[in-house]
PDB file of N, CA and C in Angstrom:
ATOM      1  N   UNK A   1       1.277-104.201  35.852  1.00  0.00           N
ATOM      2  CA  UNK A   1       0.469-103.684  34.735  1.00  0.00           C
ATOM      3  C   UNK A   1       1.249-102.563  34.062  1.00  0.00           C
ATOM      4  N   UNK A   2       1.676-102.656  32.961  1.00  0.00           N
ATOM      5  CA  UNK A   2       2.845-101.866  32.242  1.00  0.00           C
ATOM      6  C   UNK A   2       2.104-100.781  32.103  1.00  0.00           C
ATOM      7  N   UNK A   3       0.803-100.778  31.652  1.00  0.00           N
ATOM      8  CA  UNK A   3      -0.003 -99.699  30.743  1.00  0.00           C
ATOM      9  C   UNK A   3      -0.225 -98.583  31.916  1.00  0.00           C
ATOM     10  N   UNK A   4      -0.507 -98.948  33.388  1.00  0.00           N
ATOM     11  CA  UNK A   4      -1.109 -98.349  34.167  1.00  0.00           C
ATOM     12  C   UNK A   4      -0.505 -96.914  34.689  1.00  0.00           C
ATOM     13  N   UNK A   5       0.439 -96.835  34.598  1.00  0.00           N
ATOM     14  CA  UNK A   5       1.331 -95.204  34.402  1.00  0.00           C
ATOM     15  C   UNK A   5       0.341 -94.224  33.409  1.00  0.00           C
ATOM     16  N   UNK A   6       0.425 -95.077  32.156  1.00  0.00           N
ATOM     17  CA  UNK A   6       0.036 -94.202  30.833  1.00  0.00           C
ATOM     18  C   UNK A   6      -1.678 -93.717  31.563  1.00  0.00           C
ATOM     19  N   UNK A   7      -2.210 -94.694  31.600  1.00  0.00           N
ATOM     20  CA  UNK A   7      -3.597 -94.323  31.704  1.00  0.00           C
ATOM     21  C   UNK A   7      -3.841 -93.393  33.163  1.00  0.00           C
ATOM     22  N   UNK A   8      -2.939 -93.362  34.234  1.00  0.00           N
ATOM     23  CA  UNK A   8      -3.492 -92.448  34.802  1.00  0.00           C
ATOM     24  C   UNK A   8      -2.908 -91.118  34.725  1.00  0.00           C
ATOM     25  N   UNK A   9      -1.973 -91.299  33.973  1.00  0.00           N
ATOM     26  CA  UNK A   9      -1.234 -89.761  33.479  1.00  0.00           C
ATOM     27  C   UNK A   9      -2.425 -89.072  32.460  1.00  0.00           C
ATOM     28  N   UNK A  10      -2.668 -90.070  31.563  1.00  0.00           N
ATOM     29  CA  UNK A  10      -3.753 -89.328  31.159  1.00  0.00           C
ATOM     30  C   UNK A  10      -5.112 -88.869  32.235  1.00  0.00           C
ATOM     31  N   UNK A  11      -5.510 -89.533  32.699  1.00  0.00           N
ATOM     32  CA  UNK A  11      -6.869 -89.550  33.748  1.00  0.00           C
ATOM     33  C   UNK A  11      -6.912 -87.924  34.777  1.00  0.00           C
ATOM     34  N   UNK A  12      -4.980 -88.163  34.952  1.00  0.00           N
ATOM     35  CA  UNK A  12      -5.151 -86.835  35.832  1.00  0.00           C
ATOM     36  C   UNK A  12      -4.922 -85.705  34.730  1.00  0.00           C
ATOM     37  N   UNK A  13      -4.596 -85.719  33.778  1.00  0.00           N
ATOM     38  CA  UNK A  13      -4.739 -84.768  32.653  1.00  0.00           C
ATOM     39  C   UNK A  13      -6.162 -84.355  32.498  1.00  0.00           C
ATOM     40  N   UNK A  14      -6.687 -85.387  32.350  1.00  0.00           N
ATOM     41  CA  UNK A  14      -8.549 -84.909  31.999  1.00  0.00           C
ATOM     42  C   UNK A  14      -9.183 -84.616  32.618  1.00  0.00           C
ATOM     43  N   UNK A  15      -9.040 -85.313  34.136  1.00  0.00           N
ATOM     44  CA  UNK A  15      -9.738 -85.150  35.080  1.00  0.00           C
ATOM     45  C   UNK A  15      -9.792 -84.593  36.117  1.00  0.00           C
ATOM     46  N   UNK A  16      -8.284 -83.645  36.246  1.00  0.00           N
ATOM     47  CA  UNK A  16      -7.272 -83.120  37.637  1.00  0.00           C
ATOM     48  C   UNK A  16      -8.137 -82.653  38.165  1.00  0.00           C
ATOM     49  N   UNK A  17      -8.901 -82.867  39.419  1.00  0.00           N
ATOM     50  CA  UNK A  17      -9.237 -82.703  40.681  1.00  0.00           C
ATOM     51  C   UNK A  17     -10.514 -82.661  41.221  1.00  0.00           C
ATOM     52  N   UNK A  18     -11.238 -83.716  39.498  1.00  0.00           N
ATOM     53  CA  UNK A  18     -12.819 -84.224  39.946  1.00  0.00           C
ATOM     54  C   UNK A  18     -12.665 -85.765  40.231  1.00  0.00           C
ATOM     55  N   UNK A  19     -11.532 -86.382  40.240  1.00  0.00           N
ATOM     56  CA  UNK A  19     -11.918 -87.569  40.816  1.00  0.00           C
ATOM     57  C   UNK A  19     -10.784 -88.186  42.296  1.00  0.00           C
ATOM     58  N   UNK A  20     -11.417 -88.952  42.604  1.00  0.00           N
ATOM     59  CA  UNK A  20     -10.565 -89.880  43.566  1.00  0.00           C
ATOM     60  C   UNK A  20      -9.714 -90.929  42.974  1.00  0.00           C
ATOM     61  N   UNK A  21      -8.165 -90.491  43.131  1.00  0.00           N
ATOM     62  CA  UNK A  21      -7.598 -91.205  41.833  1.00  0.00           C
ATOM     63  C   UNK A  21      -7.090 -92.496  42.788  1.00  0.00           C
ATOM     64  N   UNK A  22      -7.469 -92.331  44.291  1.00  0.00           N
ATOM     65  CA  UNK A  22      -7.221 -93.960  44.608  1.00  0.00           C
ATOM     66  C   UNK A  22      -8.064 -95.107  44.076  1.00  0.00           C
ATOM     67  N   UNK A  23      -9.466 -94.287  44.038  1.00  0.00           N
ATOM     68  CA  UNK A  23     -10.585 -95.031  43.569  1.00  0.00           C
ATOM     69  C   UNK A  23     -10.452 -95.732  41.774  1.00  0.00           C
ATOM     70  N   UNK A  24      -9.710 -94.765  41.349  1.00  0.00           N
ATOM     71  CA  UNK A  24      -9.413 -94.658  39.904  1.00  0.00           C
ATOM     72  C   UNK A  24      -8.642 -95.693  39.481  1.00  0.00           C
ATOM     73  N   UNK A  25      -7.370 -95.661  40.360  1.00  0.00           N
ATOM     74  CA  UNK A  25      -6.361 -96.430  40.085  1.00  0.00           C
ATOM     75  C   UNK A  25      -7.038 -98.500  40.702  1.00  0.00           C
ATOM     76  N   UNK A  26      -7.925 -98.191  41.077  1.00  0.00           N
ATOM     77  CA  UNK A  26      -8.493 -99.747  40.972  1.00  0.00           C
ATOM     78  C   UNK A  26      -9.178-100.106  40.025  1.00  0.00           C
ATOM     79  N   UNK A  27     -10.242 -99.356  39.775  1.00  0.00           N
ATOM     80  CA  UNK A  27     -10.669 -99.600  38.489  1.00  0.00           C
ATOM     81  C   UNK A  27     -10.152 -99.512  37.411  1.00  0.00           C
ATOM     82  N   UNK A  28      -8.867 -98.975  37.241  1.00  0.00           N
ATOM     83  CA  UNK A  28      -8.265 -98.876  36.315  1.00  0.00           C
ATOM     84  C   UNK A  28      -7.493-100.271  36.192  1.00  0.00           C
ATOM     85  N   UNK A  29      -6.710-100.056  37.221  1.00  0.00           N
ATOM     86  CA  UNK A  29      -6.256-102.325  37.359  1.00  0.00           C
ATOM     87  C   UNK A  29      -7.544-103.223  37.347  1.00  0.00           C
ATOM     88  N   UNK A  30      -8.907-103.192  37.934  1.00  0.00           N
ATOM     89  CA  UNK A  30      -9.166-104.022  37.509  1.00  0.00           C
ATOM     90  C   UNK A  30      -9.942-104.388  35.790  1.00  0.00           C
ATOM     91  N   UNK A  31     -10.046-102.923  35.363  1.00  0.00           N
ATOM     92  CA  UNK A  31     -10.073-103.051  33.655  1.00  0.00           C
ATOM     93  C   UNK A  31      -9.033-103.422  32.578  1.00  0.00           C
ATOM     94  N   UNK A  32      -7.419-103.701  33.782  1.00  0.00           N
ATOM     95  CA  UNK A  32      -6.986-103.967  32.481  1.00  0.00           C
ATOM     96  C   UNK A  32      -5.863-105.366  32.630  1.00  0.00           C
ATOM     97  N   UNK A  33      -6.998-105.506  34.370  1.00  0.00           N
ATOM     98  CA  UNK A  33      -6.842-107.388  33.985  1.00  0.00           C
ATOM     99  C   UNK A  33      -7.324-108.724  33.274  1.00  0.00           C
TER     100      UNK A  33
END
């Protein structure tokens, strides 16, 4: 998934240290299958 760098660089930009970014990083692959 090429995009998936970009979007969690942003995610931890916005979000640094309210979320679970293991949790993140799945939903994030599975939104942008």
């Amino acid at each position: 998934v090429k995009d998936m760098g970009k979007v969690m660089a942003v995610l931890k930009e916005k979000y640094a240290g309210q979320m679970d970014f293991s949790k993140a990083s799945g939903i994030v692959k599975e939104l942008l299958q």
